[in-house]
Protein backbone atom coordinates (compact mmCIF):
# COMPACT_ATOMS: atom_id res chain seq x y z
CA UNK A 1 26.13 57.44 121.73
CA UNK A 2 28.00 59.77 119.19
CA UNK A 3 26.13 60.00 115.30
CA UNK A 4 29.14 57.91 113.94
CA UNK A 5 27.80 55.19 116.15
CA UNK A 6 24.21 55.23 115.54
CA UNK A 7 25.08 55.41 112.15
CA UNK A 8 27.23 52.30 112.62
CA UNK A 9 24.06 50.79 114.55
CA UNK A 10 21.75 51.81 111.65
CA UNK A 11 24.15 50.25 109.16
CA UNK A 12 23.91 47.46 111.07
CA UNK A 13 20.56 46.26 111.25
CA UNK A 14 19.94 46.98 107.82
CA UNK A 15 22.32 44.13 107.21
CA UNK A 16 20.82 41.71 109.11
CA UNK A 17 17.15 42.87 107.96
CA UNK A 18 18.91 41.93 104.36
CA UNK A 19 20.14 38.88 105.88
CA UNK A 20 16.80 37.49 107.62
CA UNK A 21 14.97 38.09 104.28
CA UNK A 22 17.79 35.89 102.04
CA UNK A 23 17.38 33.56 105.05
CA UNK A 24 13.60 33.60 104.75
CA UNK A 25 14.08 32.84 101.01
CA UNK A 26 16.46 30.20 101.61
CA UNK A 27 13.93 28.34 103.79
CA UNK A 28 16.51 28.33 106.91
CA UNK A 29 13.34 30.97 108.71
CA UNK A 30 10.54 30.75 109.34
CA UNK A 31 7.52 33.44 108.10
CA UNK A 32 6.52 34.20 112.13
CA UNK A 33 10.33 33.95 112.36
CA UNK A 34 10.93 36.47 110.12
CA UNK A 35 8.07 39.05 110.98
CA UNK A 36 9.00 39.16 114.60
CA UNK A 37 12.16 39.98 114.14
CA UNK A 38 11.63 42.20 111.04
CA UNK A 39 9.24 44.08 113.70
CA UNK A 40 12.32 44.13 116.53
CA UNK A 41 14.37 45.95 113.91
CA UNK A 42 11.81 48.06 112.53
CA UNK A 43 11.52 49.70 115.80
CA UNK A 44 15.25 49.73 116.92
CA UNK A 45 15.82 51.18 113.47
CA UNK A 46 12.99 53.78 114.18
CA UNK A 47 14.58 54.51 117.64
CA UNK A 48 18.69 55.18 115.98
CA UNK A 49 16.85 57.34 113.58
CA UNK A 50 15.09 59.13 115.95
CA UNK A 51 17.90 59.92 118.59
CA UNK A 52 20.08 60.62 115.63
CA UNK A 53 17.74 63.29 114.82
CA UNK A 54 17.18 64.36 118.17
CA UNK A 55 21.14 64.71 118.35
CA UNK A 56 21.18 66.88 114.94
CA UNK A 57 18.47 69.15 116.29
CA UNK A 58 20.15 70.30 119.40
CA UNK A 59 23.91 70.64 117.55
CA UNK A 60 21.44 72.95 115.23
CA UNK A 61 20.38 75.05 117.92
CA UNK A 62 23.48 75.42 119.54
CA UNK A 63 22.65 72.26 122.29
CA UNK A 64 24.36 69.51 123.98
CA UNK A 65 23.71 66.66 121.59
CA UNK A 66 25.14 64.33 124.29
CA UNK A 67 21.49 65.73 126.24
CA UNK A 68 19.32 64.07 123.74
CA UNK A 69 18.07 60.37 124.59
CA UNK A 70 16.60 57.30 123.01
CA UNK A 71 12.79 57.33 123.54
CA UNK A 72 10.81 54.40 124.29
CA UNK A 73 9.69 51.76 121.20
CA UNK A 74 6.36 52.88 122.05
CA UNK A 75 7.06 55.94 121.15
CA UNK A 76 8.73 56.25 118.43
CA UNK A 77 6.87 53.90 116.30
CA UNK A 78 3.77 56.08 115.79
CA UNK A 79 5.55 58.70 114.21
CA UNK A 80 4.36 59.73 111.05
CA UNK A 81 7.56 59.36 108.14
């Protein structure tokens, strides 16, 4: 996946994190509704940002970005932001 896509995949789920909390406003979602999918995002969004930096770092130092590769949910959501 090239950065232009993961971006495209980041800007993605944002929207539809957006979306799922007008939809929880609007009553058409449910709370559990809501935080289990707010949680699926969370982590794929943690995983795009991740391999994006990955990516970045090996450009940097001269590396095969195409070499870097998503890392499990597991873990990439204990990382400390």
């Amino acid at each position: 996946m090239r950065d232009d896509e993961i971006l495209t995949r980041i800007s993605a789920l944002v929207s539809e994190e957006h979306e799922l909390r007008d939809k929880l406003t609007a009553g058409e979602v449910t709370t559990d509704q809501e935080h289990a999918r707010i949680k699926e995002l969370e982590t794929a969004l943690d995983q795009c940002w991740d391999l994006l930096r990955q990516r970045r770092a090996r450009r940097s130092a001269g590396e095969d970005p195409d070499d870097a590769a998503a890392r499990p949910a597991g873990e990439v959501e204990n990382y400390r932001q």
